[in-house]
PDB file of N, CA and C in Angstrom:
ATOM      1  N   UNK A   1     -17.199  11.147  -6.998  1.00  0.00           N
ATOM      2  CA  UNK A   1     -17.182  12.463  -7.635  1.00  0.00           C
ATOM      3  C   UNK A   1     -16.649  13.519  -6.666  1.00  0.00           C
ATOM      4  N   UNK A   2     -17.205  13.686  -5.311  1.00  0.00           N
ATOM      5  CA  UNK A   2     -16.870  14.271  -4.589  1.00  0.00           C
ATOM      6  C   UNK A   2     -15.173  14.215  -3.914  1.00  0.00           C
ATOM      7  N   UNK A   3     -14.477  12.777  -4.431  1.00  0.00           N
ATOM      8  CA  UNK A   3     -13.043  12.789  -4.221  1.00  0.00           C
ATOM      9  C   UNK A   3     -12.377  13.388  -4.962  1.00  0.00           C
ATOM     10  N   UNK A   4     -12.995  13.370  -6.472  1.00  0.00           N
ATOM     11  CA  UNK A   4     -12.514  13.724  -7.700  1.00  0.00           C
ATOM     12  C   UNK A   4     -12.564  15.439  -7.379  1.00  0.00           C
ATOM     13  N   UNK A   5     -13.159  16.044  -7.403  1.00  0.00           N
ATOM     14  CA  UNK A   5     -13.399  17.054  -7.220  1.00  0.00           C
ATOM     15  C   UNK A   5     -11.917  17.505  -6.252  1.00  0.00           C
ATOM     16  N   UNK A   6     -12.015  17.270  -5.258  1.00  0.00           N
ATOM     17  CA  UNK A   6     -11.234  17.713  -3.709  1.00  0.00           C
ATOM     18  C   UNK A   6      -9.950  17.235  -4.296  1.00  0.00           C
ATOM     19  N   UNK A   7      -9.844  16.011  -5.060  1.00  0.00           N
ATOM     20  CA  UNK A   7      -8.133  15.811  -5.253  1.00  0.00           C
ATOM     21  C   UNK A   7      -7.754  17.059  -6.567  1.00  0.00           C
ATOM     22  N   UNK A   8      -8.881  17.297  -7.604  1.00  0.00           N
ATOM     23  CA  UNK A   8      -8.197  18.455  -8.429  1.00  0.00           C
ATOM     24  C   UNK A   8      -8.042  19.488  -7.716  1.00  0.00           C
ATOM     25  N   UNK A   9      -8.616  20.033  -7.245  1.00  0.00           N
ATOM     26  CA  UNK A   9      -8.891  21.303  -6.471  1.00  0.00           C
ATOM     27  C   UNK A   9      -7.422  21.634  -5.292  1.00  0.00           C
ATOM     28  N   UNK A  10      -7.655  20.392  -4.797  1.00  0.00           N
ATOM     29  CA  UNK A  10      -6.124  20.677  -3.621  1.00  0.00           C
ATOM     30  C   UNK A  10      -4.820  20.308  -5.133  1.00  0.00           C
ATOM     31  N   UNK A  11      -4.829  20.028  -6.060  1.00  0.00           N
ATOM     32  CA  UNK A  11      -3.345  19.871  -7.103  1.00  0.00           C
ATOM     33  C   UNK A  11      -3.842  21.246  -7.887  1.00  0.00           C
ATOM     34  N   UNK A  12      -4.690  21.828  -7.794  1.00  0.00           N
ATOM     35  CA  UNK A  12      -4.884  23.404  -8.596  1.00  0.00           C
ATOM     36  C   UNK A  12      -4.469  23.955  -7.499  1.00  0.00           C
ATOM     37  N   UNK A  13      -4.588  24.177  -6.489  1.00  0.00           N
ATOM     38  CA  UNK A  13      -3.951  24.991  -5.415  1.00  0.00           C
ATOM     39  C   UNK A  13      -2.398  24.929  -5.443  1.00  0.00           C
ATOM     40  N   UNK A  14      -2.139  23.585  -5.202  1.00  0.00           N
ATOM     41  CA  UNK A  14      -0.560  23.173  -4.824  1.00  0.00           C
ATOM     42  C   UNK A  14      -0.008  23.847  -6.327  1.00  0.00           C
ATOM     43  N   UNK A  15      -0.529  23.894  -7.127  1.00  0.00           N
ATOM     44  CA  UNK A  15       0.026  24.877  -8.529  1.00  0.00           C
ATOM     45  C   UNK A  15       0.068  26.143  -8.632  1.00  0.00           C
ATOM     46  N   UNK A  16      -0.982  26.601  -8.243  1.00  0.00           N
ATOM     47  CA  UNK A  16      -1.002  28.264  -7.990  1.00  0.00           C
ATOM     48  C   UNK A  16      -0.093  28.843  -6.787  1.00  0.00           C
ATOM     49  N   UNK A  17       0.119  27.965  -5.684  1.00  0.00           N
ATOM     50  CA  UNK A  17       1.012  28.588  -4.739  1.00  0.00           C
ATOM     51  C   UNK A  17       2.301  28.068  -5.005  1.00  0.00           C
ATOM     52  N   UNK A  18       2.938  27.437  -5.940  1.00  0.00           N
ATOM     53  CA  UNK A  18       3.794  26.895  -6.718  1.00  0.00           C
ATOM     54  C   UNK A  18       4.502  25.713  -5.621  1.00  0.00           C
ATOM     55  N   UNK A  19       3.650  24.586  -5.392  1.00  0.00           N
ATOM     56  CA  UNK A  19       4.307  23.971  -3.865  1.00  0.00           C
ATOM     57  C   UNK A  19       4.527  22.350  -5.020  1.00  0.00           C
ATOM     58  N   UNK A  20       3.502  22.045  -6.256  1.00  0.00           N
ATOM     59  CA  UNK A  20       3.359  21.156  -7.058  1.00  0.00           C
ATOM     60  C   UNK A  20       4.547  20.485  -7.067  1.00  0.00           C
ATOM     61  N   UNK A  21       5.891  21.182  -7.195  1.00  0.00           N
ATOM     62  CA  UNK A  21       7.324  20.504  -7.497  1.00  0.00           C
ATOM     63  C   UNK A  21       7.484  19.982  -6.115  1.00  0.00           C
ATOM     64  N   UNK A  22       7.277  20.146  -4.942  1.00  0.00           N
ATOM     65  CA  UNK A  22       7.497  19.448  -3.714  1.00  0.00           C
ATOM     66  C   UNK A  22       7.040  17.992  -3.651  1.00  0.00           C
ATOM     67  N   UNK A  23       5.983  17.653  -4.637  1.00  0.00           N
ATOM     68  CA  UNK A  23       5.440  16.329  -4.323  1.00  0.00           C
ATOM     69  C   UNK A  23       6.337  15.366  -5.330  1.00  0.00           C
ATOM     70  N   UNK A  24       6.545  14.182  -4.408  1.00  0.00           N
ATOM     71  CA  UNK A  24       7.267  13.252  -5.099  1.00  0.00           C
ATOM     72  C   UNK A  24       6.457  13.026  -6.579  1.00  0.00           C
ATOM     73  N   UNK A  25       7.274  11.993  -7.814  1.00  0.00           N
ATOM     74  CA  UNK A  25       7.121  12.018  -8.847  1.00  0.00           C
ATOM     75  C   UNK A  25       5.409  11.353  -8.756  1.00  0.00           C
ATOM     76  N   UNK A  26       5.979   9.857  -8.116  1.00  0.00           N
ATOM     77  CA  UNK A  26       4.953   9.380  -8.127  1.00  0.00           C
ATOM     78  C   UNK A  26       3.437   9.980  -8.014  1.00  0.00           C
ATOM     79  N   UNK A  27       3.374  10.633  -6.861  1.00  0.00           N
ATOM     80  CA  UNK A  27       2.218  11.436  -6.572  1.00  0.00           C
ATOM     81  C   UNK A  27       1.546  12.422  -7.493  1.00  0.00           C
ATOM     82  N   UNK A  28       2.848  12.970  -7.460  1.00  0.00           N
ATOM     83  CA  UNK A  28       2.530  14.519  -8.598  1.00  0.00           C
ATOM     84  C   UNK A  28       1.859  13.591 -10.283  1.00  0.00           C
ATOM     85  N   UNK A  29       2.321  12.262 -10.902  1.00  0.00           N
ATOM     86  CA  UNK A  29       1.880  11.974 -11.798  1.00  0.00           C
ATOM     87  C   UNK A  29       0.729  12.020 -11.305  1.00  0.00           C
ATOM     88  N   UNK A  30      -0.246  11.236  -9.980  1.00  0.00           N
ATOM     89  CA  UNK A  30      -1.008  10.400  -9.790  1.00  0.00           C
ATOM     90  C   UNK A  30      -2.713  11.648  -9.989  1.00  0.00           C
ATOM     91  N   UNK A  31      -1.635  12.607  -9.538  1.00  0.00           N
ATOM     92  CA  UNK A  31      -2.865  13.897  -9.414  1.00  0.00           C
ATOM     93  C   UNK A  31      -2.782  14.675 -10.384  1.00  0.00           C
ATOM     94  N   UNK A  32      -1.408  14.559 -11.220  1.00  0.00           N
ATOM     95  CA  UNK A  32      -1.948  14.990 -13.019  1.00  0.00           C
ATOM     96  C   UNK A  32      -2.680  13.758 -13.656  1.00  0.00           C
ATOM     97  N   UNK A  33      -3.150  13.232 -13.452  1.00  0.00           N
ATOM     98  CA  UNK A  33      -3.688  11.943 -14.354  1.00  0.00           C
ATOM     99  C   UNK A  33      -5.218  12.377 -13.658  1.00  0.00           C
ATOM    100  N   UNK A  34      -5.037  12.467 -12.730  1.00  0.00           N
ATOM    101  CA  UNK A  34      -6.929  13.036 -11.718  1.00  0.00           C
ATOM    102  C   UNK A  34      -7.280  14.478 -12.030  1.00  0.00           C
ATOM    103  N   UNK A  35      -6.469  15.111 -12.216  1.00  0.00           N
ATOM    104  CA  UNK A  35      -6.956  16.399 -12.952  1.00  0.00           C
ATOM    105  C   UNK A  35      -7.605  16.652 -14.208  1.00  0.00           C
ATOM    106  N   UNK A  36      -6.608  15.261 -15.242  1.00  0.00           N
ATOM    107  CA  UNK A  36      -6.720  15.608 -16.730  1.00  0.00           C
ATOM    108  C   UNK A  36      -7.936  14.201 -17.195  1.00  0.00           C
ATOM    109  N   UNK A  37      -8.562  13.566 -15.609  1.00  0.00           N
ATOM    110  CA  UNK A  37      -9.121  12.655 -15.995  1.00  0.00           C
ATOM    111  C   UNK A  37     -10.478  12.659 -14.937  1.00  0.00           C
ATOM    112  N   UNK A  38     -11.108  13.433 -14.713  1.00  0.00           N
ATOM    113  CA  UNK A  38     -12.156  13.344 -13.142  1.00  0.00           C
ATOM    114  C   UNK A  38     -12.765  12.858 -13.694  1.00  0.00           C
ATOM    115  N   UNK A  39     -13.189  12.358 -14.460  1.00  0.00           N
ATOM    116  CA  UNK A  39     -14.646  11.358 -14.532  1.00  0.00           C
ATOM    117  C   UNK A  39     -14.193   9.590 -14.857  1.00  0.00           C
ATOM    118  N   UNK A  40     -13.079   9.726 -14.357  1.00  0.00           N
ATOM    119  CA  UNK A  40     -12.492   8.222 -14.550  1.00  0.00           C
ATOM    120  C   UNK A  40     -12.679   7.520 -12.898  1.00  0.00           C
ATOM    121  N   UNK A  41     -13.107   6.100 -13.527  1.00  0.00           N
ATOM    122  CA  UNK A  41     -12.473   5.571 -12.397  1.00  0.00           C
ATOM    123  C   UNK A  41     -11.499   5.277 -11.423  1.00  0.00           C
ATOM    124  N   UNK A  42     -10.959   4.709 -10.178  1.00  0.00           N
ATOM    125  CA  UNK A  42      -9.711   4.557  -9.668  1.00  0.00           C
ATOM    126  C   UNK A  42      -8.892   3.747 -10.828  1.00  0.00           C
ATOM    127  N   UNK A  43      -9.596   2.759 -11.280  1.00  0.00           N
ATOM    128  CA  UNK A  43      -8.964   1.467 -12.104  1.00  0.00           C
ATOM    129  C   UNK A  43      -8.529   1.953 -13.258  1.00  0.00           C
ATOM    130  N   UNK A  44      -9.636   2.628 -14.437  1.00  0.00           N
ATOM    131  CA  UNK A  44      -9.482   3.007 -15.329  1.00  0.00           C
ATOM    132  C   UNK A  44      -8.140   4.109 -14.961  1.00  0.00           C
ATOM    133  N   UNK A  45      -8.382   5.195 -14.199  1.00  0.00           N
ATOM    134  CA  UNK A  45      -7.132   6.002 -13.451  1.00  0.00           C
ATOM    135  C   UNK A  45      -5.828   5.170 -13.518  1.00  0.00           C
ATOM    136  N   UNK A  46      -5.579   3.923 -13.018  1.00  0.00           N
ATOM    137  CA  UNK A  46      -4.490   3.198 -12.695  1.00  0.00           C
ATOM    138  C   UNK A  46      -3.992   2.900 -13.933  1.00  0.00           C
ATOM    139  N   UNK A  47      -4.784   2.514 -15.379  1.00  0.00           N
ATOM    140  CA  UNK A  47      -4.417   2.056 -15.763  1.00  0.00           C
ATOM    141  C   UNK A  47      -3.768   3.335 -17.370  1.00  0.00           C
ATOM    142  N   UNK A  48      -3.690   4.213 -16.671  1.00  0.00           N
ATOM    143  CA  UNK A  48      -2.922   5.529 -16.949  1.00  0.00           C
ATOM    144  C   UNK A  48      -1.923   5.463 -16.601  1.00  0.00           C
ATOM    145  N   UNK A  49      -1.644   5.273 -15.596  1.00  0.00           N
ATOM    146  CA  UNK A  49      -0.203   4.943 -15.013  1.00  0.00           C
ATOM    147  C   UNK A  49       1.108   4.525 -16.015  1.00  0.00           C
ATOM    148  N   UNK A  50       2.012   4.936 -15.699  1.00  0.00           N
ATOM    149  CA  UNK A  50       3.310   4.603 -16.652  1.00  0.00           C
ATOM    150  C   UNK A  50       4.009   4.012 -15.240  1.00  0.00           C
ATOM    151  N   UNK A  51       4.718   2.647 -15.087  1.00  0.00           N
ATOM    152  CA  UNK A  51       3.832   1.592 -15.691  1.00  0.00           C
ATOM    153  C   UNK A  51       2.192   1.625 -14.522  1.00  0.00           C
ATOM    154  N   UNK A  52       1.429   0.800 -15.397  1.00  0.00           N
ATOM    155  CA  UNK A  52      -0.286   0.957 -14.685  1.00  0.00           C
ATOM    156  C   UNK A  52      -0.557   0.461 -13.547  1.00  0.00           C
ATOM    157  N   UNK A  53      -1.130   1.229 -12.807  1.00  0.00           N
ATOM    158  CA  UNK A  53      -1.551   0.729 -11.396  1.00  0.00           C
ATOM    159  C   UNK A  53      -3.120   0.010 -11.102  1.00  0.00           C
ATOM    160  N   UNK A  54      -3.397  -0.602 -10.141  1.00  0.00           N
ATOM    161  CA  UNK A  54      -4.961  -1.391 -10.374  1.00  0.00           C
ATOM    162  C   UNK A  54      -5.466  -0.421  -9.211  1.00  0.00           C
ATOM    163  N   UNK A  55      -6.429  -0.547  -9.037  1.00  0.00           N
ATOM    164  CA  UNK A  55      -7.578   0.575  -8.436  1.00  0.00           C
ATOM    165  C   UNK A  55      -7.148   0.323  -6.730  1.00  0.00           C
ATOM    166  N   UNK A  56      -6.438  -0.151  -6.250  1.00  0.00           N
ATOM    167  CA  UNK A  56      -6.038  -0.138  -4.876  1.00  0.00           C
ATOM    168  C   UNK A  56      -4.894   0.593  -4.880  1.00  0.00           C
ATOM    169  N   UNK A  57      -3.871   0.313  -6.104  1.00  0.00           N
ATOM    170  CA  UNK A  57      -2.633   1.372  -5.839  1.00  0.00           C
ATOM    171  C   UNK A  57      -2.860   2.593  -6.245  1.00  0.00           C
ATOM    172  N   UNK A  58      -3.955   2.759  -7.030  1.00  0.00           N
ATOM    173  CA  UNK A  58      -4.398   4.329  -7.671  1.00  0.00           C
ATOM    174  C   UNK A  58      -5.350   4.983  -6.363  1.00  0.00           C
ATOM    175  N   UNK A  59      -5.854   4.438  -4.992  1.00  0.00           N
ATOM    176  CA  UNK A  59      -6.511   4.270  -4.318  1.00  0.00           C
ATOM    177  C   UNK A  59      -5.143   5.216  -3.411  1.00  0.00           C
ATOM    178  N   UNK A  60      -4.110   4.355  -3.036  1.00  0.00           N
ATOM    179  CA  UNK A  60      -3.534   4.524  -2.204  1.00  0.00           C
ATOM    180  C   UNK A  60      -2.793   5.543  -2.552  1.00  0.00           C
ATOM    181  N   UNK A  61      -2.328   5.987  -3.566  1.00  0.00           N
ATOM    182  CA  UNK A  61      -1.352   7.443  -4.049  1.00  0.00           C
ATOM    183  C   UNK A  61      -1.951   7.953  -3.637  1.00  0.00           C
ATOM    184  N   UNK A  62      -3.028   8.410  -3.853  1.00  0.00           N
ATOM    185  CA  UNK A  62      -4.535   9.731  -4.219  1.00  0.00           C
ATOM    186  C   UNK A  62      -4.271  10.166  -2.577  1.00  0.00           C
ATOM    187  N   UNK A  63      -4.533   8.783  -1.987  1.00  0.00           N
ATOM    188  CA  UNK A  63      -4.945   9.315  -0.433  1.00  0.00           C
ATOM    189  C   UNK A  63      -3.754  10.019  -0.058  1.00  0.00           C
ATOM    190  N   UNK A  64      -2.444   9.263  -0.260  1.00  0.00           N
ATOM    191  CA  UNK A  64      -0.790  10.044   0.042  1.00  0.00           C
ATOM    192  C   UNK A  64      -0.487  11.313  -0.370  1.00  0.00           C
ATOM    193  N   UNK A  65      -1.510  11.583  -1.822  1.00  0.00           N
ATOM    194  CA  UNK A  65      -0.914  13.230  -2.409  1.00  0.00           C
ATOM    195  C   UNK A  65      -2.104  13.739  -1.861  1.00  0.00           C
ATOM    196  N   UNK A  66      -3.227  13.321  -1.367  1.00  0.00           N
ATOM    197  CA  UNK A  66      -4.404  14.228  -0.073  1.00  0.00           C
ATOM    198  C   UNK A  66      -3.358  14.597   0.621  1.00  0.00           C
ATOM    199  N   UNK A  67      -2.616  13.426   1.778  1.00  0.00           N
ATOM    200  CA  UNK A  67      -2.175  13.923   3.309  1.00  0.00           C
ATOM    201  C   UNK A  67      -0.942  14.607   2.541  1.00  0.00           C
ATOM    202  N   UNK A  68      -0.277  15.017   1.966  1.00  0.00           N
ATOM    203  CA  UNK A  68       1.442  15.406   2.070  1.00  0.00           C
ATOM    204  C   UNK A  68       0.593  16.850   1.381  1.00  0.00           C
ATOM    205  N   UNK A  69      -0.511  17.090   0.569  1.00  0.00           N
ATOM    206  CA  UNK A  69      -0.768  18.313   0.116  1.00  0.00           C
ATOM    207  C   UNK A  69      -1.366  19.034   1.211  1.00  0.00           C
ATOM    208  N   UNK A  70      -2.233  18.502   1.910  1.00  0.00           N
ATOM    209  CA  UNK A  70      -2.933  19.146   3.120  1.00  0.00           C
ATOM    210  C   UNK A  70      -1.286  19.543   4.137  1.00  0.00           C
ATOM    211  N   UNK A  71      -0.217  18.873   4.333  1.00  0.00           N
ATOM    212  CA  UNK A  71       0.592  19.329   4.842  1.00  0.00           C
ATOM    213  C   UNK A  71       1.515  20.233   4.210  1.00  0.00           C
ATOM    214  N   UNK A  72       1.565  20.300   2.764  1.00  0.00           N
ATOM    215  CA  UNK A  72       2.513  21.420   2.780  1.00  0.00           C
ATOM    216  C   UNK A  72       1.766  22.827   2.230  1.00  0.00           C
ATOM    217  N   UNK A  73       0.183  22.651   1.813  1.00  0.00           N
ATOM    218  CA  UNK A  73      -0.536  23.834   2.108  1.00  0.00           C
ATOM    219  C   UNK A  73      -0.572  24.698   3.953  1.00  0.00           C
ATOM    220  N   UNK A  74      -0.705  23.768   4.327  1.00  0.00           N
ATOM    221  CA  UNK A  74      -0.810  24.291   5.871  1.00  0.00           C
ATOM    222  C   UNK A  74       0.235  24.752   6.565  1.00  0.00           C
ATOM    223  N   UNK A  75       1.489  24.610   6.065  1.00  0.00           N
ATOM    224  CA  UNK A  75       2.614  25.178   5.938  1.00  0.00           C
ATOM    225  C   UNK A  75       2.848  26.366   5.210  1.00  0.00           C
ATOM    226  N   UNK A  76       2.634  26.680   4.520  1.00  0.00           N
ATOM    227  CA  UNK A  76       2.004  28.108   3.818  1.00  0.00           C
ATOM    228  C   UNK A  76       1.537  29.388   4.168  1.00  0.00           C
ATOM    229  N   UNK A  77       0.238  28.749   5.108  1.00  0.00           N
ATOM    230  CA  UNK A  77      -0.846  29.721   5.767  1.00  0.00           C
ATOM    231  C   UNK A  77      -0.044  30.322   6.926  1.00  0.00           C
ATOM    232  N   UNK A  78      -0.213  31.850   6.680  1.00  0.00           N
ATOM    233  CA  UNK A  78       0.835  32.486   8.267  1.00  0.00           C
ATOM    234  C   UNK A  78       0.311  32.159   9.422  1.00  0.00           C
TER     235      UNK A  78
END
């Protein structure tokens, strides 16, 4: 819950400071699907996917659109 939370929250940010179009496709789906889905599982999550991912590759985006959002927010800040 507490991932769920932190991955919408940093893709509501990356939207409001308009940085969202910077993230590759892949990603950017991976954290509209975690936004429009927080009470899902990784698996159930994956299997949103166009085509569907299993709970290790829905595992491994999430963490990639964490680190590349934490870097291009922090790029931002003066």
């Amino acid at each position: 819950a507490d991932a769920a939370a932190r991955q919408s929250e940093l893709f509501r940010t990356l939207q409001s400071c308009g940085l969202d179009n910077l993230l590759p496709a892949d990603l950017k789906a991976a954290a509209e699907v975690r936004l429009e889905n927080p009470d899902l599982a990784l698996k159930e999550l994956g299997a949103l996917m166009k085509p569907p991912l299993g709970k290790s590759g829905m595992n491994h985006r999430l963490k990639r659109f964490e680190q590349l959002a934490a870097e291009l927010l922090s790029r931002e800040e003066p």
